[in-house]
Protein backbone atom coordinates (compact mmCIF):
# COMPACT_ATOMS: atom_id res chain seq x y z
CA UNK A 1 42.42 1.49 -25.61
CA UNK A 2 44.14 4.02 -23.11
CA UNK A 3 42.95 4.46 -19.99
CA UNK A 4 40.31 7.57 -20.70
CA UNK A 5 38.17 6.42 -23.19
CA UNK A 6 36.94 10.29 -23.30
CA UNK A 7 38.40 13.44 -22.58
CA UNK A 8 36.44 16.30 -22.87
CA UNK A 9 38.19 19.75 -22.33
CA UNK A 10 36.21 23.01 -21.79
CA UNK A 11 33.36 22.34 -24.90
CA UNK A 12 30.80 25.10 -25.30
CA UNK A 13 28.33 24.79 -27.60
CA UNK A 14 26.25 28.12 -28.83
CA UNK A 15 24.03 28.44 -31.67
CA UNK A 16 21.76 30.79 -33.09
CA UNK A 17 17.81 31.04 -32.50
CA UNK A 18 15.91 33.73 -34.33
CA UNK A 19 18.18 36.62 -33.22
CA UNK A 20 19.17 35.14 -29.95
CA UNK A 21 22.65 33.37 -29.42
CA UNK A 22 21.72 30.56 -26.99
CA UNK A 23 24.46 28.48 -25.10
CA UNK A 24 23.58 24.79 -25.24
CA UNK A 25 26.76 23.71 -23.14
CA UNK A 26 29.22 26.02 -21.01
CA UNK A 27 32.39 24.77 -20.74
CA UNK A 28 32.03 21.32 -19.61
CA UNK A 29 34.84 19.34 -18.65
CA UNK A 30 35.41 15.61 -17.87
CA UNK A 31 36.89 12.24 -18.19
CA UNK A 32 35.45 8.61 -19.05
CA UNK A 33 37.52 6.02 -17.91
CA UNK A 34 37.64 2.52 -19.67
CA UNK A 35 35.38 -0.10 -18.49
CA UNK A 36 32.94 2.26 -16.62
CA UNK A 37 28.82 2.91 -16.41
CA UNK A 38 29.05 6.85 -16.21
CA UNK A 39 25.28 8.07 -15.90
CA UNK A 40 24.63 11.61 -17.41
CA UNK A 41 21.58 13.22 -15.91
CA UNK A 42 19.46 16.46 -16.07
CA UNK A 43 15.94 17.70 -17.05
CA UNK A 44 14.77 18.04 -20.61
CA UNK A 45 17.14 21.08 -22.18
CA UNK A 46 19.56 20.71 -19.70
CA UNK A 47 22.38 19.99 -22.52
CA UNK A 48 22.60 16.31 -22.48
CA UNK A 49 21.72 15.18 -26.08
CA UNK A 50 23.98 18.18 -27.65
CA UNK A 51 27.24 16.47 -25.01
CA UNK A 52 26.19 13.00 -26.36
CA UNK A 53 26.34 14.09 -30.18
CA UNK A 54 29.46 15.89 -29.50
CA UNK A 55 31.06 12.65 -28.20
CA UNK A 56 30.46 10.61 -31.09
CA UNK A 57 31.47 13.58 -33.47
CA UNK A 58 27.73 14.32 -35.01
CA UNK A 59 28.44 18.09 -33.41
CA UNK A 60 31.68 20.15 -33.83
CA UNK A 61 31.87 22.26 -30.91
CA UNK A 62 31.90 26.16 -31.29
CA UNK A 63 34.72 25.84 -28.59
CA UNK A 64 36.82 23.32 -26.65
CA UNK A 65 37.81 19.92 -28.07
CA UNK A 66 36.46 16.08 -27.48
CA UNK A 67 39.13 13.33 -27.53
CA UNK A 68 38.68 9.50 -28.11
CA UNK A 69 41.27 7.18 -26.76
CA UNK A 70 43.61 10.30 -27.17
CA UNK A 71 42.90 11.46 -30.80
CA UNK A 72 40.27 14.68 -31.84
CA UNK A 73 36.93 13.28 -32.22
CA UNK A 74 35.79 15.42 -35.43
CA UNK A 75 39.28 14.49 -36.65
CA UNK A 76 38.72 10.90 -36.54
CA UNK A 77 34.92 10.32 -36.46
CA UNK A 78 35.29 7.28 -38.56
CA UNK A 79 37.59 5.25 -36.92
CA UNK A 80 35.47 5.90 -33.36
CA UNK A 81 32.28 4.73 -35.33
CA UNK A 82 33.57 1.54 -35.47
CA UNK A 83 34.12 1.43 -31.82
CA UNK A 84 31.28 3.47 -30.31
CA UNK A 85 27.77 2.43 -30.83
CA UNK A 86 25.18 4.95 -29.76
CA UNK A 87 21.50 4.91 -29.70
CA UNK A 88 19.55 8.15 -30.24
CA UNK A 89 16.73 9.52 -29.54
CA UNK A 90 15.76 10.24 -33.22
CA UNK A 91 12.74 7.69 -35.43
CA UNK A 92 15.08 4.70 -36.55
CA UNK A 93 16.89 5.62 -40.29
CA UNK A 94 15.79 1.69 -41.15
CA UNK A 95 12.23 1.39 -40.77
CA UNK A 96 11.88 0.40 -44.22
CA UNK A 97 13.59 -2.96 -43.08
CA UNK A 98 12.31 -5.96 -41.65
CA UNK A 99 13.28 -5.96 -37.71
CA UNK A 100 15.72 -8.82 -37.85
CA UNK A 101 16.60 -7.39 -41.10
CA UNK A 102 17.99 -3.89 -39.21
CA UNK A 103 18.99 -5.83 -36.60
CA UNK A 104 21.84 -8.21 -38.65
CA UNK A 105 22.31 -5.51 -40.88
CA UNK A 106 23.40 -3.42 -37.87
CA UNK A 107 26.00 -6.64 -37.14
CA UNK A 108 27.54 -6.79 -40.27
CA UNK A 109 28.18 -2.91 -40.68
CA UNK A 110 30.01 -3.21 -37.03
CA UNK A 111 32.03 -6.32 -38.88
CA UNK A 112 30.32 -9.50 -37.77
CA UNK A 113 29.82 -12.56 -40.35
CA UNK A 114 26.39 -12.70 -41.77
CA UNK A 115 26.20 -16.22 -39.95
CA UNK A 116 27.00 -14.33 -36.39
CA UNK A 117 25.28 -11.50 -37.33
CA UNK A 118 22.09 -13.47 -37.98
CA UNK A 119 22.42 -15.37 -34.87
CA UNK A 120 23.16 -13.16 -32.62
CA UNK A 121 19.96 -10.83 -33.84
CA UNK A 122 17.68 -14.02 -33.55
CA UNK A 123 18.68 -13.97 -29.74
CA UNK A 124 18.12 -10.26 -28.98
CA UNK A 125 14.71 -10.62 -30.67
CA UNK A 126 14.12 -13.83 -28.11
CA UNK A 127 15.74 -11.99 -25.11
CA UNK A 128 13.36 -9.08 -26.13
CA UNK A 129 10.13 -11.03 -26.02
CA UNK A 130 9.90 -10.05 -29.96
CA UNK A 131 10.69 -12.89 -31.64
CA UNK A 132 7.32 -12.78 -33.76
CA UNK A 133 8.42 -9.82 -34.73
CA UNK A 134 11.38 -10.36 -36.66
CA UNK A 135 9.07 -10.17 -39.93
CA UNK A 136 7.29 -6.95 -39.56
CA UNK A 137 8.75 -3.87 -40.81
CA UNK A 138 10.47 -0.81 -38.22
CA UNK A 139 7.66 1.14 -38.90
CA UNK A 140 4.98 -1.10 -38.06
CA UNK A 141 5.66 -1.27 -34.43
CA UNK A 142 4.91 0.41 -31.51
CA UNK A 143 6.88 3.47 -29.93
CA UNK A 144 8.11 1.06 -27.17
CA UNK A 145 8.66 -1.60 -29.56
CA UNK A 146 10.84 0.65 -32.53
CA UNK A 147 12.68 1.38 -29.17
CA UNK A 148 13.54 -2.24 -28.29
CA UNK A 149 14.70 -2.74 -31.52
CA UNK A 150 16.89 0.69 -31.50
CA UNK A 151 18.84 -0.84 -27.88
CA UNK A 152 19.27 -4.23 -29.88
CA UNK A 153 20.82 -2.22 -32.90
CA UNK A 154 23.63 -0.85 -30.01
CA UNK A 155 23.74 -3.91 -28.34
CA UNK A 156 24.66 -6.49 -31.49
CA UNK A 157 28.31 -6.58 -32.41
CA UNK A 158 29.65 -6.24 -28.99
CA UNK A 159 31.48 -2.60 -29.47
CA UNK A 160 33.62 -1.74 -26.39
CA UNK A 161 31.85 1.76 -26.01
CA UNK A 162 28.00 2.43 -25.65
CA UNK A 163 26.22 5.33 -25.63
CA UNK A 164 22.27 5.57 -24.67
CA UNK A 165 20.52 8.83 -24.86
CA UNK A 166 17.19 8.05 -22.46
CA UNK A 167 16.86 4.38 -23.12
CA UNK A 168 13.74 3.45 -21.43
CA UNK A 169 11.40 6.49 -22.54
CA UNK A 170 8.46 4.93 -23.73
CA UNK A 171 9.10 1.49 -22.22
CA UNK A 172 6.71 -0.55 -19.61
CA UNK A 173 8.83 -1.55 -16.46
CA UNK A 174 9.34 -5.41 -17.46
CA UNK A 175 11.12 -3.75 -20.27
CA UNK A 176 12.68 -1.20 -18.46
CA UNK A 177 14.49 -3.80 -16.22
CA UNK A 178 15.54 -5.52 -19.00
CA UNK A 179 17.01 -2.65 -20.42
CA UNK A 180 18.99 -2.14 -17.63
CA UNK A 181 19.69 -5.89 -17.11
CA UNK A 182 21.47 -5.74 -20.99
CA UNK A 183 23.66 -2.70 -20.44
CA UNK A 184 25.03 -4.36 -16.63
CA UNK A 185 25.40 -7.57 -18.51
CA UNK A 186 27.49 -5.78 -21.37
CA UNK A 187 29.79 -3.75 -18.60
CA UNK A 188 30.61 -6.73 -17.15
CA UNK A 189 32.03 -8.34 -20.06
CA UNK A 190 34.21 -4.90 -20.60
CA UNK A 191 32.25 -2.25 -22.63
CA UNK A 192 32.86 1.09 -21.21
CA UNK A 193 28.64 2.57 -21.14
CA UNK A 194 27.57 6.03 -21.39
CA UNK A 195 24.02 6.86 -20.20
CA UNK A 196 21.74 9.80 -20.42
CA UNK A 197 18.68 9.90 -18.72
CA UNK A 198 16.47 12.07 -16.63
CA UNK A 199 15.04 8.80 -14.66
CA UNK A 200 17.22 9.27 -11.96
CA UNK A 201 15.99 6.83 -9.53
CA UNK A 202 16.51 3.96 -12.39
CA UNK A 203 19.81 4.90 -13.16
CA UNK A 204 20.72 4.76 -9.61
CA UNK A 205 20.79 1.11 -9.81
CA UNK A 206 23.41 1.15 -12.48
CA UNK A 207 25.88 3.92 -12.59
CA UNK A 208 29.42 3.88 -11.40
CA UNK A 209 29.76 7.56 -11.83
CA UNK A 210 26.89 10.51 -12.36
CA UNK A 211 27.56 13.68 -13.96
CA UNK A 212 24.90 15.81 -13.01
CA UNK A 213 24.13 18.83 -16.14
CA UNK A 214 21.84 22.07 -16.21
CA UNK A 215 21.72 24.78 -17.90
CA UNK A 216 24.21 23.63 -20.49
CA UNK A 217 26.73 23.77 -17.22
CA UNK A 218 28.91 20.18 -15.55
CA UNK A 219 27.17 21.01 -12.11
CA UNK A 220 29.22 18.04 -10.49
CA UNK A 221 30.60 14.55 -11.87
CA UNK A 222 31.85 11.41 -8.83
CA UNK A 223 31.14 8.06 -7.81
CA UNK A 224 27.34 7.95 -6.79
CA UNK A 225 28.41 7.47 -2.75
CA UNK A 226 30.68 10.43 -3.15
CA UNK A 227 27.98 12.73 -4.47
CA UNK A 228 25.54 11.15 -1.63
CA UNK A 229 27.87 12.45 0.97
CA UNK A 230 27.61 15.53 -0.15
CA UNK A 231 23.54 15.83 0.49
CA UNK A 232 21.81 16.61 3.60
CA UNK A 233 23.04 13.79 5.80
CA UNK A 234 19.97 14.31 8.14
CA UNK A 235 18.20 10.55 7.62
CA UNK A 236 14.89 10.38 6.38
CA UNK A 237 11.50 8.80 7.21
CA UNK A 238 8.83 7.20 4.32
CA UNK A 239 5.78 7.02 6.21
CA UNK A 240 2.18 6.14 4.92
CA UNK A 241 -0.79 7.41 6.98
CA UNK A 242 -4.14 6.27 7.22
CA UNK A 243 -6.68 8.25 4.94
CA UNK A 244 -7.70 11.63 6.68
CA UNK A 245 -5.13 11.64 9.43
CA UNK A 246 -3.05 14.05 7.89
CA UNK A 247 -2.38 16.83 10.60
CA UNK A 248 -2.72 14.12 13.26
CA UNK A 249 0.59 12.46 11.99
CA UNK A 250 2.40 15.88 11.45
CA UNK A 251 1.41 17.29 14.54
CA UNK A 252 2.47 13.52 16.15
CA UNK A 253 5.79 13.55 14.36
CA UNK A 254 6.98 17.35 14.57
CA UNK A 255 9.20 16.84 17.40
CA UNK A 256 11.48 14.66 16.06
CA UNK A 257 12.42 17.12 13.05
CA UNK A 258 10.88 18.62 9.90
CA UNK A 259 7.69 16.95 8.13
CA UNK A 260 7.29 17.44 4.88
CA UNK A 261 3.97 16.23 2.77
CA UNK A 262 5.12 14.11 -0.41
CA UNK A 263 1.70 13.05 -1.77
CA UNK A 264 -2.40 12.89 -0.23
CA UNK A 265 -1.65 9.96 2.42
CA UNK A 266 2.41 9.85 2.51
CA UNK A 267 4.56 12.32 4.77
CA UNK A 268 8.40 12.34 5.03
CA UNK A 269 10.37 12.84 8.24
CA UNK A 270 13.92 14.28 8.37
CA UNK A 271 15.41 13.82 11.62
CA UNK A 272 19.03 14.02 12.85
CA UNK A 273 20.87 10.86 13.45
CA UNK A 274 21.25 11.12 16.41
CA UNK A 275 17.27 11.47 17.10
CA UNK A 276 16.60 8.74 14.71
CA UNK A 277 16.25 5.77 17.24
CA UNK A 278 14.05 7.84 18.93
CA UNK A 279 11.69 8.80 16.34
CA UNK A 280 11.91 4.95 15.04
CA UNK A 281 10.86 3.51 18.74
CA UNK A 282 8.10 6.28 18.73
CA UNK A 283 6.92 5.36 15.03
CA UNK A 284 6.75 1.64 16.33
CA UNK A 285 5.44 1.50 19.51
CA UNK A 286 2.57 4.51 19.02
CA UNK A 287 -0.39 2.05 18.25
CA UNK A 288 -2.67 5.37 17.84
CA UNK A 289 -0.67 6.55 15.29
CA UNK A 290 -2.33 6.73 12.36
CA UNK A 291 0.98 5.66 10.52
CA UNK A 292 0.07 1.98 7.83
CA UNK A 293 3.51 1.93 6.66
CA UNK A 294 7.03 3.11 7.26
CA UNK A 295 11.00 2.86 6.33
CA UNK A 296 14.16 4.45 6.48
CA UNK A 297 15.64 5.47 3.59
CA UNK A 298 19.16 6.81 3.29
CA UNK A 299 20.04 9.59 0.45
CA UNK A 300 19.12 8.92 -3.55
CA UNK A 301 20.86 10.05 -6.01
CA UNK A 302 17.48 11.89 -7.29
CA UNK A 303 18.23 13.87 -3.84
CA UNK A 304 21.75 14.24 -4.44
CA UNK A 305 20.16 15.84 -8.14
CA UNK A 306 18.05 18.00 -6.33
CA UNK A 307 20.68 18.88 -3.90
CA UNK A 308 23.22 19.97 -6.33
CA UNK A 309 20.55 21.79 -8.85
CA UNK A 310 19.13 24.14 -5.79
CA UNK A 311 22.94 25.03 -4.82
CA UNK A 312 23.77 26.24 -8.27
CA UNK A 313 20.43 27.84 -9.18
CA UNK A 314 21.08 29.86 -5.51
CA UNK A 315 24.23 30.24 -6.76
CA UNK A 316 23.30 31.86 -9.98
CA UNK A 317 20.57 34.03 -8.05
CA UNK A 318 23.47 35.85 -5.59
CA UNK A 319 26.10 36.24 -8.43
């Protein structure tokens, strides 16, 4: 495999709606390197899913062209199949099956001897908590559950590229963790990992790379502490306040920088750095301050999303 796994080069994607042409991606532009977690985020209708089925050649583009280790995608959809497993959004096409049924079935398509294929779906199933399950039919389960068994259908056969299109939708957070737990495990032994999500603060934990999408438009793609350089470098403040102390606090913490109200009882504080041992000595040693809890938090990636969405919508607005 060469050393971009992907290559995307200026894809647009416009199709028609009623009588109105709409643009589901604007020529976006990037490159996958082997071996790497690259996180795509965005809100719902941002252009995500329609980049995700272009890269494993389910959508031609109107324009532009998608390569796989160096060859056209649509021109070679079969032989990336066989290295590429994705996981969609869409109901499961084998609900009819039995769950360890669609799970080894899954294996042997990908290659795998019925012996390993059977094995290796009896441990997903254990690893998923859904062992007892390996009887029941795909469509007899749960939403969260038909979605465990969708990640295990990706995850069997060990292919060197994996694509997730919002993983954990639907899942509680023991699950959720897991998730995530199965997809580091899987980069480490070499698989290159492709994930779309809106849960930005999950995916944090995971990514090597984001690519941030709106509008159908690549609004800015680099290594997570790259893009977090980029944000408001002004640190900021978590503080929880005691019920009905509100404007107390604000009016308490207002000379130290901007306040800003995040929920009923919790406040943030953006101060410069170079006011931040003040503020912290101040937040400590204030015994009247009606302030329960407290910590300094350094830029997210969810702000470095925010960040980067206001700049191009205010970009949009002047042009």
């Amino acid at each position: 495999m060469s050393e971009f796994v992907y290559e995307v080069k200026d894809v647009s994607q416009v199709y028609k709606k009623g009588k109105t042409m709409v643009t589901a991606n604007d020529r976006i532009s990037l490159s996958i390197r082997e071996g790497e977690i690259l996180g795509v985020l965005g809100p719902n209708g941002a252009g995500k899913s329609t980049l995700i089925k272009q890269l494993v050649g389910q959508l031609k583009p109107t324009k532009g062209q998608v390569l796989f280790c160096g060859e056209d995608i649509i021109k070679h959809t079969r032989s990336a199949a066989s290295l590429v497993a994705y996981y969609a959004q869409e109901p499961h096409v084998l609900s009819a099956l039995k769950v360890h049924e669609a799970l080894a079935f899954t294996g042997r398509l990908r290659g795998m001897a019925t012996r390993d294929a059977e094995k290796q779906a009896k441990e997903l199933l254990e690893q998923f908590d859904m062992a007892d399950w390996g009887g029941k039919q795909l469509k007899q389960l749960s939403g969260g559950q038909k979605r465990m068994v969708g990640i295990g259908t990706a995850l069997i056969g060990h292919s060197p590229v994996l694509i997730f299109d919002e993983p954990t939708n639907e899942l509680d957070p023991k699950k959720r963790r897991l998730v995530w737990q199965l997809i580091q495990e899987r980069n480490r032994e070499g698989a290159t990992v492709i994930l779309v999500t809106h849960n930005v603060l999950e995916a944090e934990q995971v990514v090597d790379r984001a690519a941030v999408i709106n509008h159908g438009r690549l609004l800015a793609i680099d290594h997570v502490s790259t893009l977090k350089q980029k944000v408001d470098q002004r640190l900021k403040f978590e503080l929880t306040i005691g019920s009905g102390r509100r404007a107390e606090a604000v009016a308490a913490l207002q000379p130290f920088g901007i306040v800003q109200e995040s929920a009923e009882n919790r406040l943030q504080l953006l101060v410069e750095k170079q006011q931040a041992s003040r503020a912290l000595a101040f937040i400590v040693e204030q015994e009247e301050l009606p302030i329960l809890e407290y910590a300094l938090m350094p830029p997210s990636l969810e702000d470095v999303y925010f960040h980067i969405d206001h700049a191009a919508r205010k970009e949009a607005l002047i042009s």
